[in-house]
Structures are given as structure tokens and as C-alpha cells.
C-alpha atoms as a PDB file:
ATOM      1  CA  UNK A   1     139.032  63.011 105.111  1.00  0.00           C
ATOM      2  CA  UNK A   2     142.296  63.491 107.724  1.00  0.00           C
ATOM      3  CA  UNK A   3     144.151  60.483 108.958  1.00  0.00           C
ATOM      4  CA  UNK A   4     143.342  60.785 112.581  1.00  0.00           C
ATOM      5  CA  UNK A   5     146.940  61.232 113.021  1.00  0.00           C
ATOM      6  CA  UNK A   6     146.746  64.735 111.380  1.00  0.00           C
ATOM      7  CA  UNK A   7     143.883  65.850 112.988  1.00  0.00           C
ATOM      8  CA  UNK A   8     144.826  69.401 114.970  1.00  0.00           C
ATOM      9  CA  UNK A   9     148.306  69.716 113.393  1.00  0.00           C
ATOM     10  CA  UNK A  10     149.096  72.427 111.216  1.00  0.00           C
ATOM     11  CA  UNK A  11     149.593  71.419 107.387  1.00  0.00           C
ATOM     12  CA  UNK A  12     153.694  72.098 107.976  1.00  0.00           C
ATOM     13  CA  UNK A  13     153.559  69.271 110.428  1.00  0.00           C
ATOM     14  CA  UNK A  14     151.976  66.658 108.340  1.00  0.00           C
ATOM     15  CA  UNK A  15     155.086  66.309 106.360  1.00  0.00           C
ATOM     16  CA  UNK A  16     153.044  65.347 103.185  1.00  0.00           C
ATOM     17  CA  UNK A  17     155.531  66.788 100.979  1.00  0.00           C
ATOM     18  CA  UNK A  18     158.346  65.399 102.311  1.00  0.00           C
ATOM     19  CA  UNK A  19     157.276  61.292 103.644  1.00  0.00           C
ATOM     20  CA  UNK A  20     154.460  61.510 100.323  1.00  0.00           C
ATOM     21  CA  UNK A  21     155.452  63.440  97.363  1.00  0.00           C
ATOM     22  CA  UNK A  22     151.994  64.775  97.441  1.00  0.00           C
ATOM     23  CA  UNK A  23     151.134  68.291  98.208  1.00  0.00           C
ATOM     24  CA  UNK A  24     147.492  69.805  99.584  1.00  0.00           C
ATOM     25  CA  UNK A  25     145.975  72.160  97.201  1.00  0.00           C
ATOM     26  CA  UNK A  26     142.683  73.193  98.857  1.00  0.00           C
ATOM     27  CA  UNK A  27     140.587  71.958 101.791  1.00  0.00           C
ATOM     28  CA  UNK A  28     137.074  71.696 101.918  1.00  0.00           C
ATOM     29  CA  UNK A  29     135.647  72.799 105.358  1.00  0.00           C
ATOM     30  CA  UNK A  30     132.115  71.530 106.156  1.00  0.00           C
ATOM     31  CA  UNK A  31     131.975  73.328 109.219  1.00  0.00           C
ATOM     32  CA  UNK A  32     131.811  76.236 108.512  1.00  0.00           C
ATOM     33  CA  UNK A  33     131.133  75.220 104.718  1.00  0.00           C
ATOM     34  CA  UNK A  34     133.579  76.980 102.733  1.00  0.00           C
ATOM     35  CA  UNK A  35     136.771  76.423 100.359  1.00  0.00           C
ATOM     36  CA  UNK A  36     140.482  77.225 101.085  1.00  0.00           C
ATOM     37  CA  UNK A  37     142.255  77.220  97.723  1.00  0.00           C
ATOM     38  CA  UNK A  38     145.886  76.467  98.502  1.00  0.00           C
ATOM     39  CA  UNK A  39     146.111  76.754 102.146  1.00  0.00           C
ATOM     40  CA  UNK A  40     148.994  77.711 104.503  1.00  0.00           C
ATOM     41  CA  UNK A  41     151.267  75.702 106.707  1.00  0.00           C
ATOM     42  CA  UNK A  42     149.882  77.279 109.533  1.00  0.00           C
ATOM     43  CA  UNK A  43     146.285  76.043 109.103  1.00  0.00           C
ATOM     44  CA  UNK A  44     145.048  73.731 111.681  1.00  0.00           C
ATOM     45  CA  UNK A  45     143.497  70.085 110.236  1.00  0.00           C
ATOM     46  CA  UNK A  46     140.199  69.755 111.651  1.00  0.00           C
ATOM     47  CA  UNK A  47     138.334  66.084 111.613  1.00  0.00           C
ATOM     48  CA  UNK A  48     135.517  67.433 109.305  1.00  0.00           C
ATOM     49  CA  UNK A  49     137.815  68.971 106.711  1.00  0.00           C
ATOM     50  CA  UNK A  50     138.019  66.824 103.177  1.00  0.00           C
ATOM     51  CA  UNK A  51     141.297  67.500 102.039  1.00  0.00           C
ATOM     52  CA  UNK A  52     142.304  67.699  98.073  1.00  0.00           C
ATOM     53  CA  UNK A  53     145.992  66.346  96.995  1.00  0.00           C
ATOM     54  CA  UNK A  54     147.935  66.206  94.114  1.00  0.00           C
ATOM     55  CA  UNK A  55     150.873  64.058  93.279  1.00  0.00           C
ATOM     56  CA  UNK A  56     152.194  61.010  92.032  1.00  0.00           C
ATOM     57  CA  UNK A  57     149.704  58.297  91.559  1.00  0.00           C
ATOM     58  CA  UNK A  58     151.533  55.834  93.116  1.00  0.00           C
ATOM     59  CA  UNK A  59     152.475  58.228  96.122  1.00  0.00           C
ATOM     60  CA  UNK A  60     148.252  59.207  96.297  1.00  0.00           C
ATOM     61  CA  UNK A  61     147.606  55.485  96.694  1.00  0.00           C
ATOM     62  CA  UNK A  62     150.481  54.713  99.276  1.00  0.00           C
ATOM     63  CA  UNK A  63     148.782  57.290 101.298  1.00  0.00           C
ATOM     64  CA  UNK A  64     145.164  56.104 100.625  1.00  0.00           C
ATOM     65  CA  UNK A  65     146.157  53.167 101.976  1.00  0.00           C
ATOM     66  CA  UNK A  66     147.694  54.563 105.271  1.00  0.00           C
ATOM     67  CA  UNK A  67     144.611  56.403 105.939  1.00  0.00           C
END
């Protein structure tokens, strides 16, 4: 689930890459229910979507804990 923080911005703005070492490889929508499998920057965060990462565990968790 989004940090409300990202919630509307496009995936380029969240700057997970870059503040996180941890990229987005797929987001699951709920509404509608369906699966993007590496998504673009220019897709829009929405509050329902459950977003999948990958990186560094120590990254993942320094991020878990922000959100």
C-alpha cells in the first residue's frame, strides 16, 4: 500500500530509485483488479494500488518504516 505522500504522483516522481535504492516491479490494482508487470513512470499511484518492490533489504525496511 502507497505512502499517502505518493498517492496521485506518477512513479517518476516518487524518486524510489534515487532516495531508496528500491525499484517498483509491478502494481497490483484492486480497482479495477488487474496486474501491471513493470509499470511506467508515467503511471499515476492510486490509494488502492499494492505496490511490489525490489531492492536492498536494508533499503526495503528503511522504507517500510517511512510508510
Amino acid at each position: 500500500i502507497p505512502a499517502k505522500e505518493m498517492v496521485g504522483k506518477k512513479l517518476s516522481e516518487t524518486r524510489l530509485k534515487c532516495d531508496f535504492n528500491v525499484k517498483i516491479v509491478s502494481v497490483e490494482q484492486t480497482e479495477p483488479e488487474r496486474v501491471k508487470l513493470v509499470p511506467r513512470g508515467n503511471y499515476v499511484i492510486k490509494q488502492s494500488d499494492i505496490l511490489v518492490l525490489i531492492g536492498p533489504n536494508e533499503d526495503l525496511e528503511r522504507l517500510k518504516k517511512l510508510v
